[in-house]
N, C-alpha and C. Protein backbone atom coordinates (compact mmCIF):
# COMPACT_ATOMS: atom_id res chain seq x y z
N UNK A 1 0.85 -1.17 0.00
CA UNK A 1 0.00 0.00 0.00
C UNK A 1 0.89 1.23 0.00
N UNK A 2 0.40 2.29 -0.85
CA UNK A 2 1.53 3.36 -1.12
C UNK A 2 1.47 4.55 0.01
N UNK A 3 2.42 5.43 0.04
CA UNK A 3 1.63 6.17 1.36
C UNK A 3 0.02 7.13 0.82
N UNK A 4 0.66 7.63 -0.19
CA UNK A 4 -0.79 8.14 -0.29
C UNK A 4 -2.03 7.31 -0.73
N UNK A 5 -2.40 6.03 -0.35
CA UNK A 5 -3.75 5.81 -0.61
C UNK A 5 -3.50 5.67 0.91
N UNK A 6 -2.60 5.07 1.88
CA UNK A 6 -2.89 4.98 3.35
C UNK A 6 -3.49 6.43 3.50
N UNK A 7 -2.78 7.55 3.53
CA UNK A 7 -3.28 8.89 3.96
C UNK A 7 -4.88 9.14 3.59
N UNK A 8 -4.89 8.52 2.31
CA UNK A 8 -6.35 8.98 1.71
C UNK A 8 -7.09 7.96 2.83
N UNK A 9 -6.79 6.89 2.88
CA UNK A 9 -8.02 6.22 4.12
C UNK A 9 -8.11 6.49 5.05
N UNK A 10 -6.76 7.55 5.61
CA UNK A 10 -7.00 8.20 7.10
C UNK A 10 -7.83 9.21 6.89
N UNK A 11 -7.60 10.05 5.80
CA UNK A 11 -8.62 11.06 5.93
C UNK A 11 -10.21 11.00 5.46
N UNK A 12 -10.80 9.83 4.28
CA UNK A 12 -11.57 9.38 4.58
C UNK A 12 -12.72 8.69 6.08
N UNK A 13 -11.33 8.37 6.44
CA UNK A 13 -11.78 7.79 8.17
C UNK A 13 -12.32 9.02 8.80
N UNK A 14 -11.50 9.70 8.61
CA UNK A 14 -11.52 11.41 9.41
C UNK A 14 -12.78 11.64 9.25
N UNK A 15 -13.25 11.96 7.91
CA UNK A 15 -14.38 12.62 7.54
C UNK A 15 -15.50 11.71 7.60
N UNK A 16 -15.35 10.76 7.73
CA UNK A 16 -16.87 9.76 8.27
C UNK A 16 -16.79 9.80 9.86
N UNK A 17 -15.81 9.77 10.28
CA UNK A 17 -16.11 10.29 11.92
C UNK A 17 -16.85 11.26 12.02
N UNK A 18 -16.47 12.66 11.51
CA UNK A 18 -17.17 13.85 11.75
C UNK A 18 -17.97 14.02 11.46
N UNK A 19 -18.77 12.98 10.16
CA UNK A 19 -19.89 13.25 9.65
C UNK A 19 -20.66 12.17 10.75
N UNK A 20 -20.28 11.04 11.16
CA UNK A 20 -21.00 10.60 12.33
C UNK A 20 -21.39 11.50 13.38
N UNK A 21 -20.39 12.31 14.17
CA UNK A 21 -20.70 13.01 14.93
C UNK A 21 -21.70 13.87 14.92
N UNK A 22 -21.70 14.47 13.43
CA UNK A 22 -22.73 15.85 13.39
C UNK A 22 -23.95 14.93 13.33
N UNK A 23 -24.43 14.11 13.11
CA UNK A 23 -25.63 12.61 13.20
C UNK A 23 -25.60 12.74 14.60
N UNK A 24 -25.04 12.45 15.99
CA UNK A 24 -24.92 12.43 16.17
C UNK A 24 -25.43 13.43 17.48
N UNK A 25 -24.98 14.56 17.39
CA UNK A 25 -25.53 16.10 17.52
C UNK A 25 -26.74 16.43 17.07
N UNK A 26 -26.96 16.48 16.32
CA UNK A 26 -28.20 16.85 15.75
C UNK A 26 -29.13 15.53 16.13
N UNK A 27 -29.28 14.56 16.56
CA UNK A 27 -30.08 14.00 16.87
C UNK A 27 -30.42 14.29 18.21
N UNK A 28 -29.26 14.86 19.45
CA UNK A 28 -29.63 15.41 20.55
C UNK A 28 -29.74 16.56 20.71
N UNK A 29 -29.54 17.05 19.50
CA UNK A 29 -30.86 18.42 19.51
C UNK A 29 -31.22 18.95 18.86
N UNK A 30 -31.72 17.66 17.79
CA UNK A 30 -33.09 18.02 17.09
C UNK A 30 -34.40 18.45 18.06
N UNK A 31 -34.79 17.55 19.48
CA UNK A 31 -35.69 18.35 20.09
C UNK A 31 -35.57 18.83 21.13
N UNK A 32 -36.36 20.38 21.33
CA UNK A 32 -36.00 20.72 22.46
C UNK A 32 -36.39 20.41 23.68
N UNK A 33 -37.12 18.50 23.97
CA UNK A 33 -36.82 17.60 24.30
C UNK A 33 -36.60 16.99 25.15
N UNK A 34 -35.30 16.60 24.47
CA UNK A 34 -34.01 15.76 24.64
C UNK A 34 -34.43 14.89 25.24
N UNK A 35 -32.92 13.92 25.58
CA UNK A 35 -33.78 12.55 26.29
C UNK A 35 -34.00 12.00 27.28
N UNK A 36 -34.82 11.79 27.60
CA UNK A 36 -35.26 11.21 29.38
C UNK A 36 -34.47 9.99 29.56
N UNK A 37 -33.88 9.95 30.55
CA UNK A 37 -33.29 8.84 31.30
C UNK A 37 -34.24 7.79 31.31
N UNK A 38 -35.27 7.70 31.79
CA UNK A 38 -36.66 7.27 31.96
C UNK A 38 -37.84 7.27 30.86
N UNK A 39 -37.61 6.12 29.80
CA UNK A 39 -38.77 6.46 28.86
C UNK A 39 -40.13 6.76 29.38
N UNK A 40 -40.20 5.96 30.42
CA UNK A 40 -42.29 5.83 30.79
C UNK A 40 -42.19 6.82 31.85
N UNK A 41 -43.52 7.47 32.25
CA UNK A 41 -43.31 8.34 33.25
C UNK A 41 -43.64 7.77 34.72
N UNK A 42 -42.79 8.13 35.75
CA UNK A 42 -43.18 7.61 36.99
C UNK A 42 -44.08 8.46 37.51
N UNK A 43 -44.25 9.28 37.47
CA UNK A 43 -45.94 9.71 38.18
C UNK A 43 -46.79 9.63 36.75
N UNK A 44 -48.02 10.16 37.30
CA UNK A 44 -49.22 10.48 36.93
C UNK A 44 -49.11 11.36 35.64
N UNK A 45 -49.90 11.29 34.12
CA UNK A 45 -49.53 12.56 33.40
C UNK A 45 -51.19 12.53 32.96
N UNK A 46 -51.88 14.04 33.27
CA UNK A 46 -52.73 14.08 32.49
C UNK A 46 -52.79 14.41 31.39
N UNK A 47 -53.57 13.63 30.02
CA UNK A 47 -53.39 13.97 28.62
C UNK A 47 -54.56 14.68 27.83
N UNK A 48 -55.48 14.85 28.73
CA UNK A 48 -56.72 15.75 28.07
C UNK A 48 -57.60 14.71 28.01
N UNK A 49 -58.78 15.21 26.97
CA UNK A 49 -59.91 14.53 27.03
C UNK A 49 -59.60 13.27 26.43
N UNK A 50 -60.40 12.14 26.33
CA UNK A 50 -60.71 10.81 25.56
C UNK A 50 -60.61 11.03 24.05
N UNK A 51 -62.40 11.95 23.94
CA UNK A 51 -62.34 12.10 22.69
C UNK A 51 -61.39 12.57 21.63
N UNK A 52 -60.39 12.79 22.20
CA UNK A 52 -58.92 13.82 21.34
C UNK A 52 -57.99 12.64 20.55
N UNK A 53 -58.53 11.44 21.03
CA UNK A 53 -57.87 10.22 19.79
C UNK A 53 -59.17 9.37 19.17
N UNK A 54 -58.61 9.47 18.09
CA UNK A 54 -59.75 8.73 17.08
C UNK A 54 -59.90 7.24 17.67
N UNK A 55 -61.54 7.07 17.59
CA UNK A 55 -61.69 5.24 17.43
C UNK A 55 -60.92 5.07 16.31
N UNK A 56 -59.93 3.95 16.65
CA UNK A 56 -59.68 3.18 15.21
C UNK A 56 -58.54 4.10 15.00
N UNK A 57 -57.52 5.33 15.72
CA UNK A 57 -56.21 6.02 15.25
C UNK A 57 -55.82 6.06 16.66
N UNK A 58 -54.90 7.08 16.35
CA UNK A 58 -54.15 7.67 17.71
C UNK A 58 -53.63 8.97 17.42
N UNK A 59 -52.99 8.94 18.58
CA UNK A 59 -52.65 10.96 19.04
C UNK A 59 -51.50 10.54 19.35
N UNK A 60 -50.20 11.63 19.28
CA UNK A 60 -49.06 11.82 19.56
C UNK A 60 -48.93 13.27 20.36
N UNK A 61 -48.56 12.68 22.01
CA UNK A 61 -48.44 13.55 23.05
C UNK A 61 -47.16 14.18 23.01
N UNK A 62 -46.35 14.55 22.33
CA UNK A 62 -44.99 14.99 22.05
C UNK A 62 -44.53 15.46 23.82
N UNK A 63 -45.03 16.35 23.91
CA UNK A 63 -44.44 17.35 25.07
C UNK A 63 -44.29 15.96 26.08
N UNK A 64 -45.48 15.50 26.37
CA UNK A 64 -44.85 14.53 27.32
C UNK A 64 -44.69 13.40 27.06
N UNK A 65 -44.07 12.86 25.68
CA UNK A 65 -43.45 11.95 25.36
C UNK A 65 -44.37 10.24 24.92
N UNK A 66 -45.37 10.97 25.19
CA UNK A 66 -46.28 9.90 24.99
C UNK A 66 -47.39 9.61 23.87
N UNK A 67 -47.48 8.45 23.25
CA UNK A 67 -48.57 8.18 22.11
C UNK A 67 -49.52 7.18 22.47
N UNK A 68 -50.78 7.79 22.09
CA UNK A 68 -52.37 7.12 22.69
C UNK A 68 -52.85 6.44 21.32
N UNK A 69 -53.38 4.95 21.37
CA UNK A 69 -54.13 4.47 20.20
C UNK A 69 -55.57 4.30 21.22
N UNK A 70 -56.34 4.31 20.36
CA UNK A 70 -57.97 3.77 20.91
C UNK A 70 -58.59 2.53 19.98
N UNK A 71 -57.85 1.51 20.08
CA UNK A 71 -58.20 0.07 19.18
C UNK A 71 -60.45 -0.16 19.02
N UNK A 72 -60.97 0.61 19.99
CA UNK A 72 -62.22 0.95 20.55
C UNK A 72 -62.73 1.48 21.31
N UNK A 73 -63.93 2.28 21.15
CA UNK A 73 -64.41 3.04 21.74
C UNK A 73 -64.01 3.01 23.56
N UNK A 74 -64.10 3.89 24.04
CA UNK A 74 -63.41 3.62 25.03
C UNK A 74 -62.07 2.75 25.85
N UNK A 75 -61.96 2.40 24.99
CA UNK A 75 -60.62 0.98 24.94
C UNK A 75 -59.13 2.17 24.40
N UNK A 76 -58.07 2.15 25.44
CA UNK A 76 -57.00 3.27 24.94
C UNK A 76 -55.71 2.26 24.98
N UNK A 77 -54.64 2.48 24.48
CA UNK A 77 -53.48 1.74 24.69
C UNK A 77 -52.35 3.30 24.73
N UNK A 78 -51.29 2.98 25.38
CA UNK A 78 -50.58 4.01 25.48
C UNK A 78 -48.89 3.13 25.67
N UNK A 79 -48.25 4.31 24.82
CA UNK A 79 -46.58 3.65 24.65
C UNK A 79 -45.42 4.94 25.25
N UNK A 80 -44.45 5.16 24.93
CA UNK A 80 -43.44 5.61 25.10
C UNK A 80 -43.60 5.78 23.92
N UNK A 81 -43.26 7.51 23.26
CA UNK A 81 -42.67 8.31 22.38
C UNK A 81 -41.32 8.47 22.37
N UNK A 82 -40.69 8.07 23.18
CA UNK A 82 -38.97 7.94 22.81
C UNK A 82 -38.74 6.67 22.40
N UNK A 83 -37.67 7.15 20.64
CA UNK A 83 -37.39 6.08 20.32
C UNK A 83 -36.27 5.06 21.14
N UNK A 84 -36.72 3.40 20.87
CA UNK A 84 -35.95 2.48 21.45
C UNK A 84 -34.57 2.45 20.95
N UNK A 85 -34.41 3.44 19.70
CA UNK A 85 -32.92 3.34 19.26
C UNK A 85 -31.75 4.69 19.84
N UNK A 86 -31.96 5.20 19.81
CA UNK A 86 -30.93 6.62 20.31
C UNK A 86 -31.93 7.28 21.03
N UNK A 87 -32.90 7.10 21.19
CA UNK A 87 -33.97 8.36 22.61
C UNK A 87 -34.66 9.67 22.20
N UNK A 88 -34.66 9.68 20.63
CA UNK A 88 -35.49 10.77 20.15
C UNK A 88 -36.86 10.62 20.28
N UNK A 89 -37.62 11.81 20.31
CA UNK A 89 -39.04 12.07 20.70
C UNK A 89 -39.49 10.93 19.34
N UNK A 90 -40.66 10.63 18.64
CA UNK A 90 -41.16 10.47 18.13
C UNK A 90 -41.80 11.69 17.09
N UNK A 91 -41.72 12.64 16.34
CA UNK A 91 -42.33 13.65 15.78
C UNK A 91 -43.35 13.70 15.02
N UNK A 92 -43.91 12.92 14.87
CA UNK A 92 -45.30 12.38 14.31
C UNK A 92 -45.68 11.47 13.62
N UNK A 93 -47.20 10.92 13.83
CA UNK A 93 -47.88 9.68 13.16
C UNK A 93 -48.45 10.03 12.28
N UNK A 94 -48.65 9.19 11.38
CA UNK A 94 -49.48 9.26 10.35
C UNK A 94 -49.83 7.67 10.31
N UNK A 95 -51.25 7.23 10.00
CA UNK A 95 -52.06 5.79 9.99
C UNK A 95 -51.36 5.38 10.82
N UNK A 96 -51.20 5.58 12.14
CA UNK A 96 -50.99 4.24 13.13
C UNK A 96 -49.35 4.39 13.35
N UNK A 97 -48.66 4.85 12.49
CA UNK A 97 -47.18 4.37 12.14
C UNK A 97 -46.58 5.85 13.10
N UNK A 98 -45.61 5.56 13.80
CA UNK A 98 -44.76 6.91 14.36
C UNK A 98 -43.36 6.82 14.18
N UNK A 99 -42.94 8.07 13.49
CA UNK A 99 -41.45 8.21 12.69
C UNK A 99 -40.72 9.32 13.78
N UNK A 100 -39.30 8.34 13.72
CA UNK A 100 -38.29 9.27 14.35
C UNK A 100 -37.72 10.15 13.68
N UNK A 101 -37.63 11.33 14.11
CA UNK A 101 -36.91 12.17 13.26
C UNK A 101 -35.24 11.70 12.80
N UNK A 102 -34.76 10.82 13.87
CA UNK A 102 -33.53 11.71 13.86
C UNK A 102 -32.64 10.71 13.01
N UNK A 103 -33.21 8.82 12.95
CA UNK A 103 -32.70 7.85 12.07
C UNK A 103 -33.36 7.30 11.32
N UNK A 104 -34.91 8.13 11.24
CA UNK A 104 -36.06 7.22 10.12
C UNK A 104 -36.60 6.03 11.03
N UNK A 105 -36.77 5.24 12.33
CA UNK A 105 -36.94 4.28 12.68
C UNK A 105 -38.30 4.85 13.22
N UNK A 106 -39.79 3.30 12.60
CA UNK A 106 -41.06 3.57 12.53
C UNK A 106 -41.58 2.59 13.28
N UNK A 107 -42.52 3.10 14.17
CA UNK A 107 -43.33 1.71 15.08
C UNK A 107 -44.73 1.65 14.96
N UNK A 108 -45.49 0.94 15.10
CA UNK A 108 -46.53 0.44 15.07
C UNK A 108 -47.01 0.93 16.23
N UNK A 109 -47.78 2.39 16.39
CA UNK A 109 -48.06 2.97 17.97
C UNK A 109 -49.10 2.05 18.34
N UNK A 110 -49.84 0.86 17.97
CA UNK A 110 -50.66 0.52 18.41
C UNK A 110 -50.45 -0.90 18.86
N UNK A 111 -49.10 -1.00 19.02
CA UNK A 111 -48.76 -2.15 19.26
C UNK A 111 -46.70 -2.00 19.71
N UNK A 112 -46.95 -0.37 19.52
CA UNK A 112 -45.48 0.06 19.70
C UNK A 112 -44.47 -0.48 19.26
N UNK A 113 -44.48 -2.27 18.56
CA UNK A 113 -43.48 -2.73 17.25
C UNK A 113 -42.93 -1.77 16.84
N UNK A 114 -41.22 -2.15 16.72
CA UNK A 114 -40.67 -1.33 15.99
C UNK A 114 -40.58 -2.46 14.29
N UNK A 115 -41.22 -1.67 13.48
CA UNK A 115 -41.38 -2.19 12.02
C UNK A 115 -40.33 -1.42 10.79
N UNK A 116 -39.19 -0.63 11.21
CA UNK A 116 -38.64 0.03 10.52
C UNK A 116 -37.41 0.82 11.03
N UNK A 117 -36.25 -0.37 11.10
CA UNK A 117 -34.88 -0.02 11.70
C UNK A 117 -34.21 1.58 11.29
N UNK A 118 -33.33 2.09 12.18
CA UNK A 118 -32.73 0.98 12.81
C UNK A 118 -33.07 0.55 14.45
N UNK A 119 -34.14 1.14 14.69
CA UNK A 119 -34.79 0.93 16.31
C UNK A 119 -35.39 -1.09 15.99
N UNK A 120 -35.13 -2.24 17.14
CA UNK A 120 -35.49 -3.14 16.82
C UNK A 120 -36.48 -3.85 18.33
N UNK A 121 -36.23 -2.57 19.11
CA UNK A 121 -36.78 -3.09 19.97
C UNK A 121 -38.51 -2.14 20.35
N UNK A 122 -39.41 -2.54 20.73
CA UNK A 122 -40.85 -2.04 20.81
C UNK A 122 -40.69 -0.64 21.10
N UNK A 123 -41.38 0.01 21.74
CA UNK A 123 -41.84 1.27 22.42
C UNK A 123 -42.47 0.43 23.89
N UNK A 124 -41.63 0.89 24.72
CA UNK A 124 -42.43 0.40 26.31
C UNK A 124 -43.88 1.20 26.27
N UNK A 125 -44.68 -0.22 26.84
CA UNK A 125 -45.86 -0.21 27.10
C UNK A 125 -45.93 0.82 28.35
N UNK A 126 -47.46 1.73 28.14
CA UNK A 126 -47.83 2.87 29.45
C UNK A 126 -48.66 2.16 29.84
N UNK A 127 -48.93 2.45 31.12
CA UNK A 127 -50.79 2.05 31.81
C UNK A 127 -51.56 3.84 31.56
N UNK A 128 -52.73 3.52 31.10
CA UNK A 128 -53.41 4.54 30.86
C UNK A 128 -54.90 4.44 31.26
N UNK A 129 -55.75 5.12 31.56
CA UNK A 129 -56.95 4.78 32.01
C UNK A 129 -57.39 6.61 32.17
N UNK A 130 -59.22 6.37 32.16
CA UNK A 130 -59.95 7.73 32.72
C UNK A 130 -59.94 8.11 33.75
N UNK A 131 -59.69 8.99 34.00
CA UNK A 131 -59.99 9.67 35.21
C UNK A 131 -60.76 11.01 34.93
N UNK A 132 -61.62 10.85 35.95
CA UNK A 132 -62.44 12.21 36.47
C UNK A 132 -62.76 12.67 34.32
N UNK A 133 -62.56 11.87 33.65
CA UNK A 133 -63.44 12.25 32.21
C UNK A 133 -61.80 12.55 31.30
N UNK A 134 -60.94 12.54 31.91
CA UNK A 134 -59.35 13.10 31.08
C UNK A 134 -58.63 11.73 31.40
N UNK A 135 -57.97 11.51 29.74
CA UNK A 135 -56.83 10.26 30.02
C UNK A 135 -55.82 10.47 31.04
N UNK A 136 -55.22 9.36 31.47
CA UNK A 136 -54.24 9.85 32.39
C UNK A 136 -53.32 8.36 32.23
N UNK A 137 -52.29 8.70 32.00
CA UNK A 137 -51.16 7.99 31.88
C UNK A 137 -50.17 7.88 32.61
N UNK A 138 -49.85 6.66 32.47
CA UNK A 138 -48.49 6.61 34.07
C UNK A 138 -49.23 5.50 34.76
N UNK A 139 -48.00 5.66 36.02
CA UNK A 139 -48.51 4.81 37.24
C UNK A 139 -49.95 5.61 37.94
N UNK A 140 -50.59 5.09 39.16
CA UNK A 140 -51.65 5.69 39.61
C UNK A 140 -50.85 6.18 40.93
N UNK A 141 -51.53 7.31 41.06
CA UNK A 141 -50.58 8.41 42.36
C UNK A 141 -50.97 7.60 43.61
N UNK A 142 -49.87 7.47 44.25
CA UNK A 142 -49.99 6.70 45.68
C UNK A 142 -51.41 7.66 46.62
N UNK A 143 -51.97 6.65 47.47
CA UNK A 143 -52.87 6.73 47.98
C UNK A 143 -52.58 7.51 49.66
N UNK A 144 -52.79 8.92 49.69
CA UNK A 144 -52.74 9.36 50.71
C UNK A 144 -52.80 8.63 52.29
């Protein structure tokens, strides 16, 4: 090997590092976010009314990290909006499907499957239920 094709593969090397990095960066702060240590939430989160996710779709709770399907009327399922691959928010659904911004990786919010690497592992399952007429997601607040 001559020296200059070695040099050329160091600096090739060089420049796919840095271009990793800025991937890299910009995926922790693409949102203003960022990522929770903790995908699911340990307290209580209220998410508004019922009616605010379609029978038969779902809603994407961005701010607090969370996505609601309603498989039936009154029937809700709820996941973790941070992706299982690097910890980006989720930035929106379209039919059921929720896309990461930051590597393209797509899950099945209604079943939180990840169906579209490079994320390979689900979206952790939420407990979600009504209260007082507003979803509420999370654990249930300890009992005075």
């Amino acid at each position: 090997m001559s020296g200059q094709s070695s040099r050329r593969t160091v600096l090739k090397g060089a420049a796919l590092a840095g271009a990793a990095g800025l991937g890299v960066a910009a995926c922790s702060t693409d949102s203003k976010l960022g990522h929770a240590q903790t995908p699911t939430p340990t307290a209580p989160v209220p998410l508004g009314a019922p009616d605010e996710v379609p029978v038969g779709g779902s809603k994407l709770y961005r701010e607090q990290r969370l996505v609601v399907s309603c498989p039936a009327k009154g029937r809700y399922k709820a996941f973790s909006a941070q992706c299982t691959h690097a910890g980006c928010v989720l930035d929106k659904v379209e039919e059921n499907e929720g896309n990461c911004p930051c590597h393209g990786s797509r899950f099945d919010v209604t079943t939180g499957e990840a169906i579209h690497g490079p994320a390979t592992v689900p979206l952790p399952e939420v407990p979600i239920r009504v209260e007082n007429g507003k979803l509420v997601a999370g654990p249930e607040a300890p009992r005075a």
